[in-house]
N, C-alpha and C. Protein backbone atom coordinates (compact mmCIF):
# COMPACT_ATOMS: atom_id res chain seq x y z
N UNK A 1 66.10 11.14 162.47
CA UNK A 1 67.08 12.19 162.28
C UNK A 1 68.16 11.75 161.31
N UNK A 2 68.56 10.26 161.61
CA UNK A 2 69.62 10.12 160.22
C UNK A 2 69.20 10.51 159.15
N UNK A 3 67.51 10.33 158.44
CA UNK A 3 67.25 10.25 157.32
C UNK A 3 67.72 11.81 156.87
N UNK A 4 67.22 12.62 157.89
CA UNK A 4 67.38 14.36 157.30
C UNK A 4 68.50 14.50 157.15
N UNK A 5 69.94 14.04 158.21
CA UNK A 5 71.44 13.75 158.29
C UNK A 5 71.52 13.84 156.60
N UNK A 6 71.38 12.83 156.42
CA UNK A 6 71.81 12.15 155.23
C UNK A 6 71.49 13.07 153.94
N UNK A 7 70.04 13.61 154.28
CA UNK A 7 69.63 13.88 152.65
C UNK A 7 70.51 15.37 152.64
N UNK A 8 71.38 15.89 153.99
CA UNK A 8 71.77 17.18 153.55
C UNK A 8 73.13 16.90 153.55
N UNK A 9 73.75 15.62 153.07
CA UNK A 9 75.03 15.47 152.69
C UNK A 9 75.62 14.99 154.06
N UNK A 10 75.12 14.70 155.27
CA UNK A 10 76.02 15.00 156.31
C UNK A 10 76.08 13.31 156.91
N UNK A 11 77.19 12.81 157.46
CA UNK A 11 77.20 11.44 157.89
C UNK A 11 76.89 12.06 159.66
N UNK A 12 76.12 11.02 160.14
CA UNK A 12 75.70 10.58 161.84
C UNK A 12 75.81 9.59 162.32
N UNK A 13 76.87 9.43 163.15
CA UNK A 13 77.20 8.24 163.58
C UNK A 13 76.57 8.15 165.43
N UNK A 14 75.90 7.29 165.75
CA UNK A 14 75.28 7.18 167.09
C UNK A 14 77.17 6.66 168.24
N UNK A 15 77.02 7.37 169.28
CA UNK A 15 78.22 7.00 170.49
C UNK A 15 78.12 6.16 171.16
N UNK A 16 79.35 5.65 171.51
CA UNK A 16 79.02 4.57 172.66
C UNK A 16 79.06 5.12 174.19
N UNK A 17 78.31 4.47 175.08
CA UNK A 17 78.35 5.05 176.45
C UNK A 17 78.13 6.37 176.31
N UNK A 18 77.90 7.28 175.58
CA UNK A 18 77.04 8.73 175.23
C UNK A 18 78.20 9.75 176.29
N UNK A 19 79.31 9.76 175.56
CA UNK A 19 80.29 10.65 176.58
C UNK A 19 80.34 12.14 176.17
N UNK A 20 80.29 12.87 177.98
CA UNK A 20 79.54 14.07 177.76
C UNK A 20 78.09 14.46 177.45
N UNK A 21 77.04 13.68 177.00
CA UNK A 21 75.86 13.97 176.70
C UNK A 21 76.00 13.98 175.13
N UNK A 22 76.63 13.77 174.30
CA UNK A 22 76.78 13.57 172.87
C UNK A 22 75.95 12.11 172.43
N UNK A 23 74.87 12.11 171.75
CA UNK A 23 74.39 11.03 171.30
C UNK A 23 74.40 10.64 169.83
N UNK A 24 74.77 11.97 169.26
CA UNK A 24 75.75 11.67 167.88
C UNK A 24 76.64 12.50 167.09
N UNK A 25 77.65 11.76 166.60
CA UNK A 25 78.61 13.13 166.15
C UNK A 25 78.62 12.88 164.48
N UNK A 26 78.22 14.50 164.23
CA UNK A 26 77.77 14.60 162.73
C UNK A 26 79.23 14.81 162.01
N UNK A 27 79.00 14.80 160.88
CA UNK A 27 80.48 15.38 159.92
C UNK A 27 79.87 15.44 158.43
N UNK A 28 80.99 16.49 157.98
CA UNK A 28 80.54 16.08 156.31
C UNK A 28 81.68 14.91 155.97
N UNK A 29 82.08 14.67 154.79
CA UNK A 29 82.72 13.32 154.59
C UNK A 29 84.39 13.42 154.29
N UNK A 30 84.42 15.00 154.70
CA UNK A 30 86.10 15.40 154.93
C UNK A 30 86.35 16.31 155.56
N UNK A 31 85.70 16.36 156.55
CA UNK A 31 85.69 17.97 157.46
C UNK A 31 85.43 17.82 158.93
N UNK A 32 85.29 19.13 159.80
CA UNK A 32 84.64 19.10 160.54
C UNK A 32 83.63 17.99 161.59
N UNK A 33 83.55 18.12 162.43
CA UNK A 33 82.28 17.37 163.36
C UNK A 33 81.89 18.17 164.49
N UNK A 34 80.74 18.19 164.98
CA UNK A 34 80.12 18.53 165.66
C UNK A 34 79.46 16.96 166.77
N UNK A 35 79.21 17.51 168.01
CA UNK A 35 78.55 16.57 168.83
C UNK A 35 77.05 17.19 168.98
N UNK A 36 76.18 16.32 168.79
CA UNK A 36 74.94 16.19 169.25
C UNK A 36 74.21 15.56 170.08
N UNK A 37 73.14 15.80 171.15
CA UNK A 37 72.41 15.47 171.77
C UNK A 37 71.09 15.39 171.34
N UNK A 38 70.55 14.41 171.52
CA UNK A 38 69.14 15.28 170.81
C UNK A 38 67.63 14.47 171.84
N UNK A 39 66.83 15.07 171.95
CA UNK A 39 65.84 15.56 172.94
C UNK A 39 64.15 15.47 171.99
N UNK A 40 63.73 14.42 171.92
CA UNK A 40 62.41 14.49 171.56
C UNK A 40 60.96 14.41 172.17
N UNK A 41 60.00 15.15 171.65
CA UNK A 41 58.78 15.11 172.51
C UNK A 41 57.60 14.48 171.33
N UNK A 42 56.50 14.14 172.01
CA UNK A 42 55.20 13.90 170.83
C UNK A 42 53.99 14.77 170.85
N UNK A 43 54.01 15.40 169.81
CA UNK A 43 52.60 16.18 170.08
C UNK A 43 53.27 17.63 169.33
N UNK A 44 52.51 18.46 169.90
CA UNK A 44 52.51 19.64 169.62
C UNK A 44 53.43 21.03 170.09
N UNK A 45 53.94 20.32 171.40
CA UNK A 45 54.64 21.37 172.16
C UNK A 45 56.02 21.66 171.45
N UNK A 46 56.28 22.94 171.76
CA UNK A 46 57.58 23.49 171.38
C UNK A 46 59.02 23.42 173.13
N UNK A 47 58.36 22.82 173.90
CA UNK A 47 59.35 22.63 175.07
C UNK A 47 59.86 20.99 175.07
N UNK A 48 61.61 21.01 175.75
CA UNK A 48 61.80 19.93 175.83
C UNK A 48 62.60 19.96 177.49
N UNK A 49 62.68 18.60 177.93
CA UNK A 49 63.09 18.77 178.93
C UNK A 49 64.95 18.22 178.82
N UNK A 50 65.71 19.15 179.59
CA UNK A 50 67.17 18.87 179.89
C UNK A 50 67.96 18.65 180.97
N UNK A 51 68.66 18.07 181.28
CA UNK A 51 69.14 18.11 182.67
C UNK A 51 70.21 19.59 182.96
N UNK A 52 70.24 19.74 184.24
CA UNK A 52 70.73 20.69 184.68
C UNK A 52 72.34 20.97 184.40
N UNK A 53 73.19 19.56 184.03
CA UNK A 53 74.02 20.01 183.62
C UNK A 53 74.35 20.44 182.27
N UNK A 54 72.93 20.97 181.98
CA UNK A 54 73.48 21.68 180.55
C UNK A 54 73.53 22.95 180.73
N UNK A 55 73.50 23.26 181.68
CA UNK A 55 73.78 24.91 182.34
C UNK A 55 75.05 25.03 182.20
N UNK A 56 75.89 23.97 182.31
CA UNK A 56 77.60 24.45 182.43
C UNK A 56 78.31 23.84 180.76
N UNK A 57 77.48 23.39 180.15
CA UNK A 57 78.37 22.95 179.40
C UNK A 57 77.97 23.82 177.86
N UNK A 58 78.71 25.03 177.53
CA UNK A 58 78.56 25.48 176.37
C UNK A 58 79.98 25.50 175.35
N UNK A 59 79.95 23.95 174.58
CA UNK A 59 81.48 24.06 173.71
C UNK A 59 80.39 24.70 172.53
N UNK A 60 81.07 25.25 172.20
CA UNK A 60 81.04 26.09 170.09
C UNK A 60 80.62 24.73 169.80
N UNK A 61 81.29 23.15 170.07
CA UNK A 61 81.46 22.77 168.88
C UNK A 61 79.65 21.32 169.18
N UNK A 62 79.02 21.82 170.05
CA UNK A 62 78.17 20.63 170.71
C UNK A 62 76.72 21.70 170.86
N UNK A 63 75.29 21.12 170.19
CA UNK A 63 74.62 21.24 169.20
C UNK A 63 73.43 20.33 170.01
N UNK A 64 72.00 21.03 170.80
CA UNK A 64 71.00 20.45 170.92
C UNK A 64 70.08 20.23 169.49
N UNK A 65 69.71 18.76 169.01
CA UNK A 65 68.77 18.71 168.14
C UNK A 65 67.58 18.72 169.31
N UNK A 66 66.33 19.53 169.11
CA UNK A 66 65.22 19.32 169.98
C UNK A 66 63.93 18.62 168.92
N UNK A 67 63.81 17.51 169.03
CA UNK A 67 62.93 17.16 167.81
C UNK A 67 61.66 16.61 168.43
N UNK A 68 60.37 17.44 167.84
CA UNK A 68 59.05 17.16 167.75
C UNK A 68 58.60 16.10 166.85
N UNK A 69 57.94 15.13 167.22
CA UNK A 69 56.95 14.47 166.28
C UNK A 69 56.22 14.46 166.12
N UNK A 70 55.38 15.17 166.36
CA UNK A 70 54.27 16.38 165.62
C UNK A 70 53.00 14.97 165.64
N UNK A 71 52.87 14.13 166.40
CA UNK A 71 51.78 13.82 166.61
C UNK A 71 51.45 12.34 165.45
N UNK A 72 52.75 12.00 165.05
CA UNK A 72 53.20 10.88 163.88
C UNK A 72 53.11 11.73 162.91
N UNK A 73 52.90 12.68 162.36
CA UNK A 73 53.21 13.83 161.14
C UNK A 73 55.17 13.74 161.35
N UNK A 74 55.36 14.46 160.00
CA UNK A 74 56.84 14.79 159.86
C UNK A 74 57.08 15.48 160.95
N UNK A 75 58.15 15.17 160.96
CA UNK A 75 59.47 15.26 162.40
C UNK A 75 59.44 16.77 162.05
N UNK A 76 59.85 17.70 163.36
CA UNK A 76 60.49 18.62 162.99
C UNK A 76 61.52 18.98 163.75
N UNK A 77 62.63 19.71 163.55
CA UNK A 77 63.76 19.97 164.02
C UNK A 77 64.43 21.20 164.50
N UNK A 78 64.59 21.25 165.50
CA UNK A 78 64.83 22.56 166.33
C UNK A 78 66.75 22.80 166.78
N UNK A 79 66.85 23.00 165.85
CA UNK A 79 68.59 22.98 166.22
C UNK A 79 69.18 24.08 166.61
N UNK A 80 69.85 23.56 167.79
CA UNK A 80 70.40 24.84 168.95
C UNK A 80 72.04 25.03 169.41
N UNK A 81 72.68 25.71 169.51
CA UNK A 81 73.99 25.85 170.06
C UNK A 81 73.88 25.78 171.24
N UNK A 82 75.17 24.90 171.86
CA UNK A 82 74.89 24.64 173.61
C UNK A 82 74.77 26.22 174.18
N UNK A 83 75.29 26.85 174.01
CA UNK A 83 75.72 27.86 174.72
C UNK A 83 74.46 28.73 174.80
N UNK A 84 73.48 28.43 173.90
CA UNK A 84 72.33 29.35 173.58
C UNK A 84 71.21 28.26 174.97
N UNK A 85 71.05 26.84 174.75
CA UNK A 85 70.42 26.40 175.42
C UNK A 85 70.85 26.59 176.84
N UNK A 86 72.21 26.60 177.31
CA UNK A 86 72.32 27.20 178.57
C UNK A 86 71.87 28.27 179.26
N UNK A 87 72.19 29.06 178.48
CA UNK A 87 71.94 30.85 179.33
C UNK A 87 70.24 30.46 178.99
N UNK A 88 69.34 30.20 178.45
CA UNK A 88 67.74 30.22 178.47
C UNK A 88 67.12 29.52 179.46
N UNK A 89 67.77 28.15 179.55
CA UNK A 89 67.43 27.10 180.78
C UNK A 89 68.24 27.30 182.22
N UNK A 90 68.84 28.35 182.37
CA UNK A 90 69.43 29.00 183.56
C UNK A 90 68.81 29.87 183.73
N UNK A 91 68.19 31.13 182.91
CA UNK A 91 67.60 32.10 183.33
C UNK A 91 65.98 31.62 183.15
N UNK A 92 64.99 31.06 182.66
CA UNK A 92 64.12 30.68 183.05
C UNK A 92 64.06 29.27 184.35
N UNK A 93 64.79 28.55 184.37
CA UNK A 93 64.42 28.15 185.68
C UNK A 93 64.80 29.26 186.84
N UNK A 94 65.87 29.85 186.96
CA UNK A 94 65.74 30.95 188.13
C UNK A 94 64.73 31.65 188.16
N UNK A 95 63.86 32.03 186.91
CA UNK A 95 62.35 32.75 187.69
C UNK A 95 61.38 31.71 188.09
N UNK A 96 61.77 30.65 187.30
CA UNK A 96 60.83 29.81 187.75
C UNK A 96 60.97 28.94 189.36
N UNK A 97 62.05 29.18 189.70
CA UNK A 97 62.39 28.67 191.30
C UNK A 97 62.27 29.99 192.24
N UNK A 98 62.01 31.27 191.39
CA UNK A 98 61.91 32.35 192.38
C UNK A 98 59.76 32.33 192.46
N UNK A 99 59.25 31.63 191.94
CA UNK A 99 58.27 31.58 191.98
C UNK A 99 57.37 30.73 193.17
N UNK A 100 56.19 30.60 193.29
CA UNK A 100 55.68 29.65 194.34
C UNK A 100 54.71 28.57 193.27
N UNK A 101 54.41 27.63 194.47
CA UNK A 101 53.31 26.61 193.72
C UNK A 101 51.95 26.75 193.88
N UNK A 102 51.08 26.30 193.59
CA UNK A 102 49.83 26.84 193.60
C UNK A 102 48.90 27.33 195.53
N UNK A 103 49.92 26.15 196.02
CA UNK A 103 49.14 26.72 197.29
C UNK A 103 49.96 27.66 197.87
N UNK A 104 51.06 28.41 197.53
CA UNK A 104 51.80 29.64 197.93
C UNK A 104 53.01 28.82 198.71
N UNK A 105 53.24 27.83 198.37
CA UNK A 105 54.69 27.68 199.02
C UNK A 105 55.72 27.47 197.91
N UNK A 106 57.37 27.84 198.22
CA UNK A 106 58.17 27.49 197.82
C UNK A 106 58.71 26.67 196.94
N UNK A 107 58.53 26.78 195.73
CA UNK A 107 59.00 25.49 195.29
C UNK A 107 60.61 25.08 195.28
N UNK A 108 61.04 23.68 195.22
CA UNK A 108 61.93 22.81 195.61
C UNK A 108 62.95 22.89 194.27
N UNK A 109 64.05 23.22 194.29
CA UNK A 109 64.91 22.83 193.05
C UNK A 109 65.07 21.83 192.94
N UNK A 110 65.47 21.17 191.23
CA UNK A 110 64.81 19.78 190.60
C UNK A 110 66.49 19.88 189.83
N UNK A 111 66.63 18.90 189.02
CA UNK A 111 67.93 18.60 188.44
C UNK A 111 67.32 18.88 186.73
N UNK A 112 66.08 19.29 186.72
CA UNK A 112 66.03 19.02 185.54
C UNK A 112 65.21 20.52 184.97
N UNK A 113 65.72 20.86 183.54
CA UNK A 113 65.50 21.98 183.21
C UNK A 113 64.16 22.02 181.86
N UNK A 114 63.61 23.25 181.62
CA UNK A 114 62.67 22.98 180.20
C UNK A 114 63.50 24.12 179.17
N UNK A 115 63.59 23.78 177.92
CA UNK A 115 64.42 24.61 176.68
C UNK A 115 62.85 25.09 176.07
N UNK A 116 62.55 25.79 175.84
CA UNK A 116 61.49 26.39 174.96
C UNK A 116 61.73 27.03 173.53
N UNK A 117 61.16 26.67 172.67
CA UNK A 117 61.30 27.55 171.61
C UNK A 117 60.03 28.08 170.90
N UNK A 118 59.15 28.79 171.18
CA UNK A 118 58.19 29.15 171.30
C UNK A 118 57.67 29.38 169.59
N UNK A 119 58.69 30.64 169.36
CA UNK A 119 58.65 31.36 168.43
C UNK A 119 59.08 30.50 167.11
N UNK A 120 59.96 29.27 167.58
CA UNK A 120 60.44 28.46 166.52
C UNK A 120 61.46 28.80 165.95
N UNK A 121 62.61 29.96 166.44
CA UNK A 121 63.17 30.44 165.79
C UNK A 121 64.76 29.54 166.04
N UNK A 122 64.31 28.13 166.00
CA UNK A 122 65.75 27.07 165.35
C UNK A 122 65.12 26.00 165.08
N UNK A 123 64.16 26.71 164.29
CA UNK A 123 63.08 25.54 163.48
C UNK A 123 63.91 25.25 162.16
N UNK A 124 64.62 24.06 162.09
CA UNK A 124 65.43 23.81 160.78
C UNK A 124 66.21 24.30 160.42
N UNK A 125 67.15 25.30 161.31
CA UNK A 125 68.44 25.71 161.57
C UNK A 125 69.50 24.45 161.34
N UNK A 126 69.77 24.13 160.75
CA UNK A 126 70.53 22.87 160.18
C UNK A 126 72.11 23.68 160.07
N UNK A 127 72.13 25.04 159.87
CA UNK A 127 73.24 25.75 158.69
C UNK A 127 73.35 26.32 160.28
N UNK A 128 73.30 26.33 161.38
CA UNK A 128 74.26 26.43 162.84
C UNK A 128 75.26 25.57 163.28
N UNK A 129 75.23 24.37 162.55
CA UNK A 129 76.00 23.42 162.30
C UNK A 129 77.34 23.73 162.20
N UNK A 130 77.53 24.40 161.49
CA UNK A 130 78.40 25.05 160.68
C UNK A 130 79.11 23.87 159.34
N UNK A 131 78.47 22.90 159.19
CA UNK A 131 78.57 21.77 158.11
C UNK A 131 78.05 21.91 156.47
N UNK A 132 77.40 22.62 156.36
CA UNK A 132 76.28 22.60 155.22
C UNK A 132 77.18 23.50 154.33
């Protein structure tokens, strides 16, 4: 992710002790910053997994990267506003806890949530940033 950081002008600096869930805070080189988290899977899928307290935390200014590695092919990048990954991973796990498990019982609430982006539509959304 630095390398893409970089080639679009933008500095990424990695946090210490990761406060708040921020694992890096971007900037251009006189402006603005944003906090990032970022969430990778291998393969093909467009889902990532999050913990539950990202249900409560939507600042403007804090930014899921969800990044695929496509199986060792180029990275790709799914960039999201907290506030967008909240309300999706709140309202799909509630159908998904209003649901049963395969042998018809109840399933158990978990601490941990899935973000989907099916359609891809913050496939290289870089310019949500609001940096570029």
């Amino acid at each position: 992710m630095a390398k893409e950081l970089s080639r679009r002008g933008l500095i990424g600096t990695l946090t210490l002790k990761n406060p708040r869930g921020i694992y890096v805070l971007v900037a251009r080189h006189a402006g603005q910053s944003v906090g990032i988290q970022v969430t990778t899977v291998y393969g093909s899928r467009k889902k990532w997994l999050v913990n539950k307290a990202a249900e409560a935390f939507t600042d403007p200014n804090f930014f899921y990267v969800f990044v695929n590695l496509n199986n060792g092919q180029s990275p790709s990048y799914h960039i999201v506003p907290s506030v967008i990954v909240a309300e999706r991973i709140a309202a799909f796990h509630k159908g998904w806890l209003g649901g049963t498990k395969k042998d018809g019982s109840a399933r158990k609430d978990t601490d941990l949530r899935w973000f989907f982006d099916p359609k891809s539509e913050f496939l290289g959304r870089w310019d949500l940033l609001g940096l570029e």
